[in-house]
Protein backbone atom coordinates (compact mmCIF):
# COMPACT_ATOMS: atom_id res chain seq x y z
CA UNK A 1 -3.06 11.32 18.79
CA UNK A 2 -2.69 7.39 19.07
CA UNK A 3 -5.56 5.41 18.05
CA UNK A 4 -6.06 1.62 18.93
CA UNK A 5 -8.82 -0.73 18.41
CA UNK A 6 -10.17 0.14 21.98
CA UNK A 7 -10.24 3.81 20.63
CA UNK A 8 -11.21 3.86 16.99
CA UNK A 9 -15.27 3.01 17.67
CA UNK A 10 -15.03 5.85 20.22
CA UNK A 11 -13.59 8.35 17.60
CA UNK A 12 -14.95 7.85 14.63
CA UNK A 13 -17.74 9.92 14.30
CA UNK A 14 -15.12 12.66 14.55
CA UNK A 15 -12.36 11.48 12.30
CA UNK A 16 -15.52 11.01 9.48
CA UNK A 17 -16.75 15.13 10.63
CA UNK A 18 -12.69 16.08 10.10
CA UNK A 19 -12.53 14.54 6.99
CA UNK A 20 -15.55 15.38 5.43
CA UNK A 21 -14.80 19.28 6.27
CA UNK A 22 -11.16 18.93 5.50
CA UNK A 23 -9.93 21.21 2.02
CA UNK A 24 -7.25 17.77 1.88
CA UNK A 25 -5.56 15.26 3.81
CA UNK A 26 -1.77 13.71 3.95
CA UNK A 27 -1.43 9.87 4.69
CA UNK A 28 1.33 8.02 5.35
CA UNK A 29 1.45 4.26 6.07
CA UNK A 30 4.00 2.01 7.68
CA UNK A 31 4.77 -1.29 6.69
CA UNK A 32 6.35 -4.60 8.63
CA UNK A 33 8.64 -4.83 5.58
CA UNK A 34 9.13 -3.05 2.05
CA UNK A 35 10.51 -4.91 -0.67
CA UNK A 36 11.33 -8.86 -0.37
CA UNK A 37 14.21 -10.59 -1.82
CA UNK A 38 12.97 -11.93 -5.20
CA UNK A 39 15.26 -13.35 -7.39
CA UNK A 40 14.97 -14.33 -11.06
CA UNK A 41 11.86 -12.71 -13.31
CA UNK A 42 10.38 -11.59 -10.25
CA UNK A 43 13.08 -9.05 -9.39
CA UNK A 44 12.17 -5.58 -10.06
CA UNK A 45 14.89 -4.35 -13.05
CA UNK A 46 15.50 -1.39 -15.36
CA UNK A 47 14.11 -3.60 -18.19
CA UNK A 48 10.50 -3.63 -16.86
CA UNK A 49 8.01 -1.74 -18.57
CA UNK A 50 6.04 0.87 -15.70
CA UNK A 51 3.13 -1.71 -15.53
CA UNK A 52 5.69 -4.85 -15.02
CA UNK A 53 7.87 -2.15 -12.44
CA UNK A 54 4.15 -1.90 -10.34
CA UNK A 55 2.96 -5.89 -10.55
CA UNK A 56 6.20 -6.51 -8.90
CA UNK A 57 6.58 -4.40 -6.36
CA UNK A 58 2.74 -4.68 -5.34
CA UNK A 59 3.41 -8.58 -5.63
CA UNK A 60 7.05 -7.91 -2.93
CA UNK A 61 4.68 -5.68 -0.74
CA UNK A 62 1.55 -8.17 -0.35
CA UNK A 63 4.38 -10.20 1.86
CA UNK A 64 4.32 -8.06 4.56
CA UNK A 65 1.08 -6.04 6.64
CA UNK A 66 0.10 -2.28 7.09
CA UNK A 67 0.97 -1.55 11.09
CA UNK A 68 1.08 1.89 11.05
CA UNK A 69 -1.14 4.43 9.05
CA UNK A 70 -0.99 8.26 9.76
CA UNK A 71 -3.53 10.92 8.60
CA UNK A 72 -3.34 14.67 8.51
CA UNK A 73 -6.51 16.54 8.12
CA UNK A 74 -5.74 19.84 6.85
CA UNK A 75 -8.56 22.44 6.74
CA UNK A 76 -8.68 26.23 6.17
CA UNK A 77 -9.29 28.26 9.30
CA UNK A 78 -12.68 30.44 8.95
CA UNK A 79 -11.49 34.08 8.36
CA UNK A 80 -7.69 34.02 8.20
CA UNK A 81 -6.66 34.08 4.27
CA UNK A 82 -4.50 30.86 3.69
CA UNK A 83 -4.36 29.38 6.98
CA UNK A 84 -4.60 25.86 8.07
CA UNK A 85 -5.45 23.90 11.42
CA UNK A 86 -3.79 20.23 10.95
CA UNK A 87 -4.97 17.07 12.97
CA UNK A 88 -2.81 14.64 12.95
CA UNK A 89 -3.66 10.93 13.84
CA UNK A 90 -1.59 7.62 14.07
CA UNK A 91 -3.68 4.32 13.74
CA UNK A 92 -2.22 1.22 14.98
CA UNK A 93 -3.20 -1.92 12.83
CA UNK A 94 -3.64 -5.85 12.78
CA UNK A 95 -5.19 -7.47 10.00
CA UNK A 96 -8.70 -9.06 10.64
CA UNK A 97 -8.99 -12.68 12.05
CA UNK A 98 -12.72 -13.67 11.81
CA UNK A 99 -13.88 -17.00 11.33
CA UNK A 100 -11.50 -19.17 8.66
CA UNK A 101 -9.40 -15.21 7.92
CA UNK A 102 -6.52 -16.01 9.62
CA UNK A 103 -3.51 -13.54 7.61
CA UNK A 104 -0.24 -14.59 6.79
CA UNK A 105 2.45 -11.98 7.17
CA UNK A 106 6.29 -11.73 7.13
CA UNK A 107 8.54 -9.59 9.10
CA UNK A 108 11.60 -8.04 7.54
CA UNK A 109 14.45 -7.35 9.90
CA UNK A 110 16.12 -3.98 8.80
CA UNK A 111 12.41 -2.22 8.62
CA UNK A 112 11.86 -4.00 12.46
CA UNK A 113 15.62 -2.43 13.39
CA UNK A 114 14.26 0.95 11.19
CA UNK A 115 11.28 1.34 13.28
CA UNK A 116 12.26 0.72 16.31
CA UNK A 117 14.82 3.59 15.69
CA UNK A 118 12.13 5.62 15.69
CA UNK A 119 10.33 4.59 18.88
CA UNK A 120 7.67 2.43 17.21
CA UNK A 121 5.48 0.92 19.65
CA UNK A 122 5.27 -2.97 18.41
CA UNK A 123 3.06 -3.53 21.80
CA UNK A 124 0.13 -1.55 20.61
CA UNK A 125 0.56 -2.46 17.04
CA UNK A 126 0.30 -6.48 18.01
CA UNK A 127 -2.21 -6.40 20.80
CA UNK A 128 -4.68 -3.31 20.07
CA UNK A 129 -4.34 -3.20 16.69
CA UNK A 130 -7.13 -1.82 14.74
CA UNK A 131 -8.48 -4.98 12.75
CA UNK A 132 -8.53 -4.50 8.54
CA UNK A 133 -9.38 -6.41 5.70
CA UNK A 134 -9.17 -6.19 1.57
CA UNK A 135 -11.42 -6.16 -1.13
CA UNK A 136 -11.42 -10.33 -1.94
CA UNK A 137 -11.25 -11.08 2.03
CA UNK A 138 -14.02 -8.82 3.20
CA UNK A 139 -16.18 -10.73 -0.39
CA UNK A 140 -15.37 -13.89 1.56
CA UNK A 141 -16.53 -13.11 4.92
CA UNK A 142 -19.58 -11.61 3.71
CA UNK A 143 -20.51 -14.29 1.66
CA UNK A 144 -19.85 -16.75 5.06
CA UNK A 145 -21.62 -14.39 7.46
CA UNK A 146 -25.00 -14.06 5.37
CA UNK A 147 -25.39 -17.69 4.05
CA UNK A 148 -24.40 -19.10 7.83
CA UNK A 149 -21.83 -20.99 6.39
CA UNK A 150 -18.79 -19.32 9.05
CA UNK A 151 -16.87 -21.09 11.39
CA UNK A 152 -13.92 -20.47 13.70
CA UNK A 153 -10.35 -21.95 13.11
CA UNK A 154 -8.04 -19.90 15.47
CA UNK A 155 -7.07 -21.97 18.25
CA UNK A 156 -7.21 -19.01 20.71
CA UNK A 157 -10.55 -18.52 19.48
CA UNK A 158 -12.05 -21.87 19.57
CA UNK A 159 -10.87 -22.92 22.93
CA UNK A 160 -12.54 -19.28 23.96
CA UNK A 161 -15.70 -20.51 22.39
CA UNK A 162 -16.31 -23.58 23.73
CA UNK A 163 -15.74 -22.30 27.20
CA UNK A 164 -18.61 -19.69 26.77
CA UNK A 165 -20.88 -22.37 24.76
CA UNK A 166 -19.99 -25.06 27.77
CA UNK A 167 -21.01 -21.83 30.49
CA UNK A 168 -24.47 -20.94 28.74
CA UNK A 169 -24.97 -24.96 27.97
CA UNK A 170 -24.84 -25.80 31.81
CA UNK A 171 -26.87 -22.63 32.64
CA UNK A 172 -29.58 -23.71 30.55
CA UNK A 173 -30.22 -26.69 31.85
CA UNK A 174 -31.38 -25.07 35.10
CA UNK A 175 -32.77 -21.59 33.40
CA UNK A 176 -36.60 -21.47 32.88
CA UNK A 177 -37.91 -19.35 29.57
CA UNK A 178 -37.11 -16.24 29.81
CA UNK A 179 -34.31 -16.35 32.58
CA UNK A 180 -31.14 -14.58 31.28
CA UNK A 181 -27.52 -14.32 32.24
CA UNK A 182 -24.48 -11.42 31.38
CA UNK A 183 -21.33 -12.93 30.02
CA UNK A 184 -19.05 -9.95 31.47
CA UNK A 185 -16.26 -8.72 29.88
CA UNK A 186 -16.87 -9.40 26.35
CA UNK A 187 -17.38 -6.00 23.98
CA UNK A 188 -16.66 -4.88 20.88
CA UNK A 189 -15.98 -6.86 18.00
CA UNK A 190 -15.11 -10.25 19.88
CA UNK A 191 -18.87 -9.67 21.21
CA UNK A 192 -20.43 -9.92 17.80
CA UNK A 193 -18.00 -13.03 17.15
CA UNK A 194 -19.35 -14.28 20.16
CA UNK A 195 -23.01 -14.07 19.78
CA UNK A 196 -23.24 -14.96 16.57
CA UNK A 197 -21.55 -18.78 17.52
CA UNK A 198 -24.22 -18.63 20.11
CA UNK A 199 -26.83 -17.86 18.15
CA UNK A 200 -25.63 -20.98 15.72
CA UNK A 201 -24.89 -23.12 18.26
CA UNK A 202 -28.12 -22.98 20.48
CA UNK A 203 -31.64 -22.24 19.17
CA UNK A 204 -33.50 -21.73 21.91
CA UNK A 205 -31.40 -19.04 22.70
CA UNK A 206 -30.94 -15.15 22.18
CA UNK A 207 -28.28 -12.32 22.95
CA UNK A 208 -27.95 -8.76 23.13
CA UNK A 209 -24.63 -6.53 23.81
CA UNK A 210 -24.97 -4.39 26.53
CA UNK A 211 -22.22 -2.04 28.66
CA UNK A 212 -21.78 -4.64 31.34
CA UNK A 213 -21.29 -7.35 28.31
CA UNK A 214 -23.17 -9.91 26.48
CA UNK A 215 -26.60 -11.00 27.83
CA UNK A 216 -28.01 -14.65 26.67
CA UNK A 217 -31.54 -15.03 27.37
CA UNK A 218 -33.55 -18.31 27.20
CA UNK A 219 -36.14 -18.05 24.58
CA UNK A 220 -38.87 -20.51 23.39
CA UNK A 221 -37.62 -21.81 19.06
CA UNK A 222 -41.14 -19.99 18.34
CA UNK A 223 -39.77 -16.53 19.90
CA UNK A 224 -36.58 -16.76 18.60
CA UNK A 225 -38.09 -17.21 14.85
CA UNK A 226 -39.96 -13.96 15.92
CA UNK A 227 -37.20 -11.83 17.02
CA UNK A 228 -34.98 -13.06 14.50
CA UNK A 229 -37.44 -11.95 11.60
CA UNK A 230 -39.46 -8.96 13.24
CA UNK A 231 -37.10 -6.63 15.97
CA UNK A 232 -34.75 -4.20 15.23
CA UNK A 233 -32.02 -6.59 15.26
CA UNK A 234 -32.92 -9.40 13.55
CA UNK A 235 -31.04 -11.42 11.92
CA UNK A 236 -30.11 -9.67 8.45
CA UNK A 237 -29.61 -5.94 10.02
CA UNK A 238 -27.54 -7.81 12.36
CA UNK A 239 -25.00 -9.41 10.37
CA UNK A 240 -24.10 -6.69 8.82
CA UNK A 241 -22.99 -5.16 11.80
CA UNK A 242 -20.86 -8.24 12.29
CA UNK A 243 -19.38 -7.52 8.71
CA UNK A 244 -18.93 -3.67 9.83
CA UNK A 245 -17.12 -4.40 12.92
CA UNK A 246 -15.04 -6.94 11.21
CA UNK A 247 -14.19 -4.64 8.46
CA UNK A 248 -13.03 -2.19 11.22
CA UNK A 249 -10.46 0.56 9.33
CA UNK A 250 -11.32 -0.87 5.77
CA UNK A 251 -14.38 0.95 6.23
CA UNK A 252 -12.81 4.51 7.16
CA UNK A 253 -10.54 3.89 4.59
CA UNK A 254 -13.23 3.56 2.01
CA UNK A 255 -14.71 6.31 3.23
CA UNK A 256 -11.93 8.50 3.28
CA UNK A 257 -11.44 7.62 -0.56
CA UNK A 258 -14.75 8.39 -1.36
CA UNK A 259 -14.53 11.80 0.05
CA UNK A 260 -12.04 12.59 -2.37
CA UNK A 261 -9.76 14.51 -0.23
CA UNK A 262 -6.27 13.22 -0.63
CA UNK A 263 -3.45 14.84 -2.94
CA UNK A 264 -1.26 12.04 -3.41
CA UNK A 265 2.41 14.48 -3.97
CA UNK A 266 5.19 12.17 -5.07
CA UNK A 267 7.46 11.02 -2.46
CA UNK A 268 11.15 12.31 -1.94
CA UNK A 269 14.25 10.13 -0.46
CA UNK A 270 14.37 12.46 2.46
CA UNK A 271 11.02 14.32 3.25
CA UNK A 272 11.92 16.01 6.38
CA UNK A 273 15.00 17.47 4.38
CA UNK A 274 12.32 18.60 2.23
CA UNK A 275 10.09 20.17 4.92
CA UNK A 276 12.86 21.74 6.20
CA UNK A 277 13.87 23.60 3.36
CA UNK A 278 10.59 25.12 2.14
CA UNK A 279 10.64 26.53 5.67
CA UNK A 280 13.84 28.01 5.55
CA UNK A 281 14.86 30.97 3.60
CA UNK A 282 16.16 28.83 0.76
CA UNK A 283 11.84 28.92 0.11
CA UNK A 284 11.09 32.89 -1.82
CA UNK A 285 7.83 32.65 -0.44
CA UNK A 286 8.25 31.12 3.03
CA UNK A 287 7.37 34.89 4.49
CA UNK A 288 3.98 34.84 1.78
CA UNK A 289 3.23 30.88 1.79
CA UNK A 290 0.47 29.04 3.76
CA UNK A 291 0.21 28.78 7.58
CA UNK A 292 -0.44 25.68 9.27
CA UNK A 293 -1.04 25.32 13.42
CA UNK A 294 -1.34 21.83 14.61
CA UNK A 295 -4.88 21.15 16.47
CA UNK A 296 -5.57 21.33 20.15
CA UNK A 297 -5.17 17.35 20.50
CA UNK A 298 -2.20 17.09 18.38
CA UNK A 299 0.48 19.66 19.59
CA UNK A 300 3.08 16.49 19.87
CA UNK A 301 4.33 17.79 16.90
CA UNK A 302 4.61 21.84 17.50
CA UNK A 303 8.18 21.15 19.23
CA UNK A 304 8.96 17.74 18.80
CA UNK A 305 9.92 15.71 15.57
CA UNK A 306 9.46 12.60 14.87
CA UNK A 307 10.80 11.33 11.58
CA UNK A 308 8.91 7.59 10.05
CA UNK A 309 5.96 7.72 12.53
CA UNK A 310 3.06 7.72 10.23
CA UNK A 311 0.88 10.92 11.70
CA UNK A 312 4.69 13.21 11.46
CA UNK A 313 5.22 11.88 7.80
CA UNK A 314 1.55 12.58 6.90
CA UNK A 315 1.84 15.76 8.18
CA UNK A 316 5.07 16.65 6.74
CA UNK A 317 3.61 15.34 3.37
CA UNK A 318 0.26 17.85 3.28
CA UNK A 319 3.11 20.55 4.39
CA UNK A 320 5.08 19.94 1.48
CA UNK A 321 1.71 19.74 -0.84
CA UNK A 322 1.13 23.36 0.24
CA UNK A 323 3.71 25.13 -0.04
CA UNK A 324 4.62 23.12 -3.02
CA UNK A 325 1.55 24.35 -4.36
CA UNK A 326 2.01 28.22 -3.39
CA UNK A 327 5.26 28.00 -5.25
CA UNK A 328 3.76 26.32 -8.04
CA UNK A 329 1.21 29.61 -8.22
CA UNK A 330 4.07 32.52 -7.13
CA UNK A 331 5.74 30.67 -10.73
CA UNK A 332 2.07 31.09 -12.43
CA UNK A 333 1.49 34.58 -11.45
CA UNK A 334 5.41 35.47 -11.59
CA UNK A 335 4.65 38.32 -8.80
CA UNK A 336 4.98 37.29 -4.88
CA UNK A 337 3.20 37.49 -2.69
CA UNK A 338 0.05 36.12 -4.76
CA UNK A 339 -2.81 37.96 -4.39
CA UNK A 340 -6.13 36.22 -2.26
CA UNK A 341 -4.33 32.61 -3.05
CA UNK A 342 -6.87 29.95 -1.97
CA UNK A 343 -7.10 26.18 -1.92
CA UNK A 344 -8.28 25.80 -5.28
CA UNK A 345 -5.77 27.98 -6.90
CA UNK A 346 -3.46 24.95 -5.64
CA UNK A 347 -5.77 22.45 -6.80
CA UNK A 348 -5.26 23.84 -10.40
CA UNK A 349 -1.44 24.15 -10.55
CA UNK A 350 -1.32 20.78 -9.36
CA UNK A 351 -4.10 19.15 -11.63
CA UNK A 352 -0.35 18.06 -14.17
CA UNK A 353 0.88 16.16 -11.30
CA UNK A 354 -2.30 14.26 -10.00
CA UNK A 355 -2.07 10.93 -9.92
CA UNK A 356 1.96 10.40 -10.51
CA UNK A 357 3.91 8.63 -8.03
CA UNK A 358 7.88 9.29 -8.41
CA UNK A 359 9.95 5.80 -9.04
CA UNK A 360 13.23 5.39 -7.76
CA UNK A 361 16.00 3.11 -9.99
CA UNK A 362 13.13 2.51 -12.94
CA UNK A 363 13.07 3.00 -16.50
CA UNK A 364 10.55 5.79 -16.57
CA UNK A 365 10.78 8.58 -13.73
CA UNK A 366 7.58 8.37 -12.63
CA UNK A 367 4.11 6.38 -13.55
CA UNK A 368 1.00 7.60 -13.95
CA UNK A 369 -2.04 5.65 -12.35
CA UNK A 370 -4.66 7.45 -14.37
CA UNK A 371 -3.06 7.75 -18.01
CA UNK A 372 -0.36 6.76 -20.23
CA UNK A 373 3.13 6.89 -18.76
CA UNK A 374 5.27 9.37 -20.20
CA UNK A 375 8.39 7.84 -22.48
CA UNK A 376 11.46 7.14 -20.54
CA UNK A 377 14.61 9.07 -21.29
CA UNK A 378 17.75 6.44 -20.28
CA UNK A 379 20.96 5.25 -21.00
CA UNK A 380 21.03 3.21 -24.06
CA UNK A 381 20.87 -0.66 -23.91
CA UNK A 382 24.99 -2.27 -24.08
CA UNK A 383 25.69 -5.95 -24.78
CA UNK A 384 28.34 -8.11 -23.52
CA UNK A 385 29.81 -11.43 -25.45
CA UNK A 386 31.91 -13.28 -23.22
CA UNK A 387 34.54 -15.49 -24.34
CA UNK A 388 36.35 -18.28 -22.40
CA UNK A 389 34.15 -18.39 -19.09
CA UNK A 390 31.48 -21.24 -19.65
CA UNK A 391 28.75 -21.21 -17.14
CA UNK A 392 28.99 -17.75 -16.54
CA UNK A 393 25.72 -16.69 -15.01
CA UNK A 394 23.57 -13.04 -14.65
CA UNK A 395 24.62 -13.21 -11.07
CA UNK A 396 28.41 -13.59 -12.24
CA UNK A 397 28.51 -10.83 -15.09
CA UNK A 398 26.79 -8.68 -12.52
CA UNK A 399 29.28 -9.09 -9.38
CA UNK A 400 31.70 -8.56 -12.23
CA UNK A 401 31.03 -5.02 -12.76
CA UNK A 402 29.40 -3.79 -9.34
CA UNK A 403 32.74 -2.14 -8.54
CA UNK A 404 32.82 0.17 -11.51
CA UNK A 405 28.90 1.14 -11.76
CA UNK A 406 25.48 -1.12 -11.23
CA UNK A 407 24.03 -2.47 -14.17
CA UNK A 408 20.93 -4.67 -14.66
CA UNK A 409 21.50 -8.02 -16.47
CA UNK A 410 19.59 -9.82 -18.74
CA UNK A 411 20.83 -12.98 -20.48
CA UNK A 412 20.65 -12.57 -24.46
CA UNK A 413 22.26 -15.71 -25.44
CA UNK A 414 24.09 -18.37 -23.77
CA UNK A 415 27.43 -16.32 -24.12
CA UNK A 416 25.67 -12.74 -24.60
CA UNK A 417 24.21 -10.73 -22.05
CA UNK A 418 22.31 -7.37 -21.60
CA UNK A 419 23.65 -4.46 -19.61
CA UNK A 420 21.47 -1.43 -18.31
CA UNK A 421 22.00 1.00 -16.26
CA UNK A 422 20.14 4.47 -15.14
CA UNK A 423 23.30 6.66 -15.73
CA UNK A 424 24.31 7.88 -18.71
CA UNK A 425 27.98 8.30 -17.19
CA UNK A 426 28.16 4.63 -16.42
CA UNK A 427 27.34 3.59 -19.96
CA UNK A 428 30.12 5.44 -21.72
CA UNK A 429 32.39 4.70 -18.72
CA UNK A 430 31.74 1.12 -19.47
CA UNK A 431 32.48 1.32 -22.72
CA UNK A 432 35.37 3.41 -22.49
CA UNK A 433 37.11 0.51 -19.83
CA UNK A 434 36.50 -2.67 -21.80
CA UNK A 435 37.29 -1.29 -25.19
CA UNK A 436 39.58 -3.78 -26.56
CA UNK A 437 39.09 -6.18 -23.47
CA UNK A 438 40.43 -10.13 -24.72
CA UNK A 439 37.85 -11.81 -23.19
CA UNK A 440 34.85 -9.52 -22.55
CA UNK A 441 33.50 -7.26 -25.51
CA UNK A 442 31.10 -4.54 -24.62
CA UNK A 443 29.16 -2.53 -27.44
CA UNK A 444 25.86 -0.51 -28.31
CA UNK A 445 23.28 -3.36 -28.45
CA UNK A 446 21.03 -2.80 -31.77
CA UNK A 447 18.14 -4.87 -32.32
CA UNK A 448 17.65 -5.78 -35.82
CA UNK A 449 21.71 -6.50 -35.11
CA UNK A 450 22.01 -8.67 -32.28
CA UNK A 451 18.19 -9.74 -31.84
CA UNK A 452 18.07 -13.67 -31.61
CA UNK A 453 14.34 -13.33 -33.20
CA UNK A 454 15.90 -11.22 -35.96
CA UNK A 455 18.86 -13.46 -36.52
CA UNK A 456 16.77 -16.17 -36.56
CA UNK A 457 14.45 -14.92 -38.59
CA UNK A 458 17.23 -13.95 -41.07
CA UNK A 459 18.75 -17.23 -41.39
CA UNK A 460 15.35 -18.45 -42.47
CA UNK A 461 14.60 -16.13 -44.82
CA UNK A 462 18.26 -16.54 -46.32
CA UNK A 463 17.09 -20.30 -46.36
CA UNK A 464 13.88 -19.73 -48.22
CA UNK A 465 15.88 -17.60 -50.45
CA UNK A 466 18.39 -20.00 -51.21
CA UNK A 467 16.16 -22.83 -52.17
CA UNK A 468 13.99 -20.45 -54.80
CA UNK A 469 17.31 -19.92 -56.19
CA UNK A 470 17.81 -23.05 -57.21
CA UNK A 471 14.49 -23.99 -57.88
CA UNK A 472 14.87 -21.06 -60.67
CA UNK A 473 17.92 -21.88 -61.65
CA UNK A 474 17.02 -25.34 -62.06
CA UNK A 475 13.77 -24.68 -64.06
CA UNK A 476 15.58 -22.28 -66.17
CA UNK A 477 18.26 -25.25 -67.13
CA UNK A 478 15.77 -28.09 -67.99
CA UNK A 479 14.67 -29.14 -70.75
């Protein structure tokens, strides 16, 4: 099932009933790029510590926007011993504009060229998108809408406004108290934008949404005051609505986390490869593990497969958490098929893994959002004096070598560099190749040996030394 902005109001109320009944959920989300081209300190590298490894990539993926976010509700079918109904949903997104939040967002051209690949629909994505804000933005539009200090700055927008302020202007110059006319065609969350610059913008004035639009009635400044302060949608109570419309999926979201449903199970390189191996016979307990059956709405994806869009991968990834998880038990118990398995049997087994998200090319295998990160087991640290090529930059020694294996380079001195690399083959195949090399020397780099703190620190010392020498040997000599 496809869900735009003209949908999401309209199914809510279910998607917050399937998740609050669900035993878990799989989520996948689709970005407009992955991973920008940073250069310099900012590039993610083999050196960084897991923390450093996260800042950077979270800083690379701020660039681009969320378009795509897919949810699989998984729950356990009354009566039928470790069976699941899955609903799958895709939600089309656009971040939030509302008054002065206008988003920045980049495009990067191989994910545009990936997705389309896959049949993404860029039309709903960019004109029904479902509107989304974070934590700092939605702080700043609150703040705007309940002081009154919120404006408009899209262009669209403002030339919108000031057509429907110039129609109810003229229109109250010949309206009598309590006259009212329907601005047709104006719903959803454009309709709270709307009244709300009405409402600032003309005092003697009121609106309410309707289905045939938004109705402006003429109103006395002593009635308004009253309705304002007394009715079931005055002015307070009303905002907030604003905020809640403008918040759009943020607020599912949030409520999804709080229901504390979701499993996050590391990612692979290839997750349909994945899928399709725990349901093939390569699996011992594909004949024992857990059933799934797609919903009534959602039987897109009995026959058909469809690889990167968001609903197919979260489905594919609460698959994979199951019968992960029944193999992770048949190992427990060593006897298959386990006896009366249940949902919280797999919620034990995988209580080691909560919380751990796999990292590709890193210097720990995986990091751990909820403790400390386990200590990395790699290739030991080499170090590379160059002789007779002045200049020579990181970008230089590394083109150098990208033939044999691919290192990560960090300068050491101005003729002494760092070499790391995430393959233990590499290192002594490196080492093995430039033994003896005339101009380029490669060895084991030890700290308290090639350290420039350390070395400087040393000569220092051996300095200090030096001088109480002599001072001793000079006091022991006079008279």
């Amino acid at each position: 099932m496809d869900v735009g902005a003209d949908e999401f109001e309209e199914s809510l109320p279910l998607l917050q009933e399937l998740v609050q009944e669900a035993d878990f959920v799989g989520l996948d989300i689709e970005f407009t790029g992955l991973r920008s081209n940073l250069s310099g300190p900012q590039q993610i590298s083999l050196f960084d510590l897991p923390s450093e490894w996260y800042l950077k990539t979270r800083q690379s993926v701020q660039q681009f926007t969320i378009c795509q976010i897919g949810l699989s509700v998984f729950s356990a079918i009354e009566g039928e011993a470790n069976k699941y109904t899955a609903h799958s949903c895709n939600f089309y997104l656009f971040p939030t504009t509302f008054g002065i939040l206008d988003s920045e967002f980049s495009f990067q051209a191989s994910s545009v060229q990936f997705l389309n690949q896959y049949g993404f629909n860029y039309n709903k994505f960019l004109k029904n998108g479902i509107p989304y804000m974070n934590e700092e933005q939605e702080k700043k539009i609150r703040h705007d809408i309940l002081t009154g200090n919120w404006r408009v700055r899209s262009s669209p927008d403002k030339d919108q406004i000031k057509v429907v302020i110039d129609e109810v202007t003229r229109w109250l110059d010949l309206a009598k108290e309590g006259d009212w006319m329907t601005l047709p065609g104006i719903t959803g969350f454009q309709a709270f934008e709307v009244q709300l610059v009405l409402r600032q913008a003309l005092p003697n004035i009121w609106t309410v949404l309707k289905d045939e639009g938004v109705v402006v009635k003429k109103v006395s400044k002593q009635h308004r005051w009253y309705l304002q302060n007394t009715s079931c949608d005055r002015e307070s109570c009303w905002k907030e609505n604003i905020l809640l419309s403008a918040r759009g999926f943020s607020a599912f979201f949030q409520m999804l986390v709080k229901a504390q449903k979701e499993m996050n199970f590391p990612r692979v390189s290839n997750l349909s490869k994945v899928y399709e191996v725990l349901n093939s016979d390569l699996n011992p307990t594909k004949n024992s593990g857990p059933e799934i059956v797609h919903a009534s709405r959602c039987e897109k994806y009995v026959e058909t497969k469809c690889p990167h869009e968001a609903a197919y991968d979260a489905f594919l990834c609460g698959s994979v958490l199951l019968k992960v998880a029944h193999l992770l038990l048949q190992k427990v118990h060593r006897i298959d098929p386990v006896p009366e398995s249940s949902f919280p049997q797999y919620l034990d087994v995988l209580a080691p893994y909560v919380n751990q998200v796999n990292l590709i090319r890193a210097g720990v295998p995986k990091i751990n959002f909820s403790g400390p990160d386990y200590p990395g087991i790699r290739p030991p640290i080499l170090i590379l004096s160059v002789k007779r090529w002045p200049g020579v930059s990181e970008q230089q020694v590394y083109h150098k070598f990208q033939n044999l294996c691919k290192f990560d380079v960090r300068r050491l001195t101005r003729s002494q560099f760092l070499l790391l690399t995430n393959k233990f083959k590499d290192a002594r195949n490196i080492l093995k190749e430039y033994r003896g090399h005339p101009t380029l020397c490669i060895s084991l780099y030890r700290y308290w040996r090639h350290s420039p703190n350390v070395n400087c620190l040393l000569q220092v010392c051996g300095i200090v030394t030096a001088w109480a020498l002599l001072a001793f040997t000079l006091g022991r000599s006079g008279p």
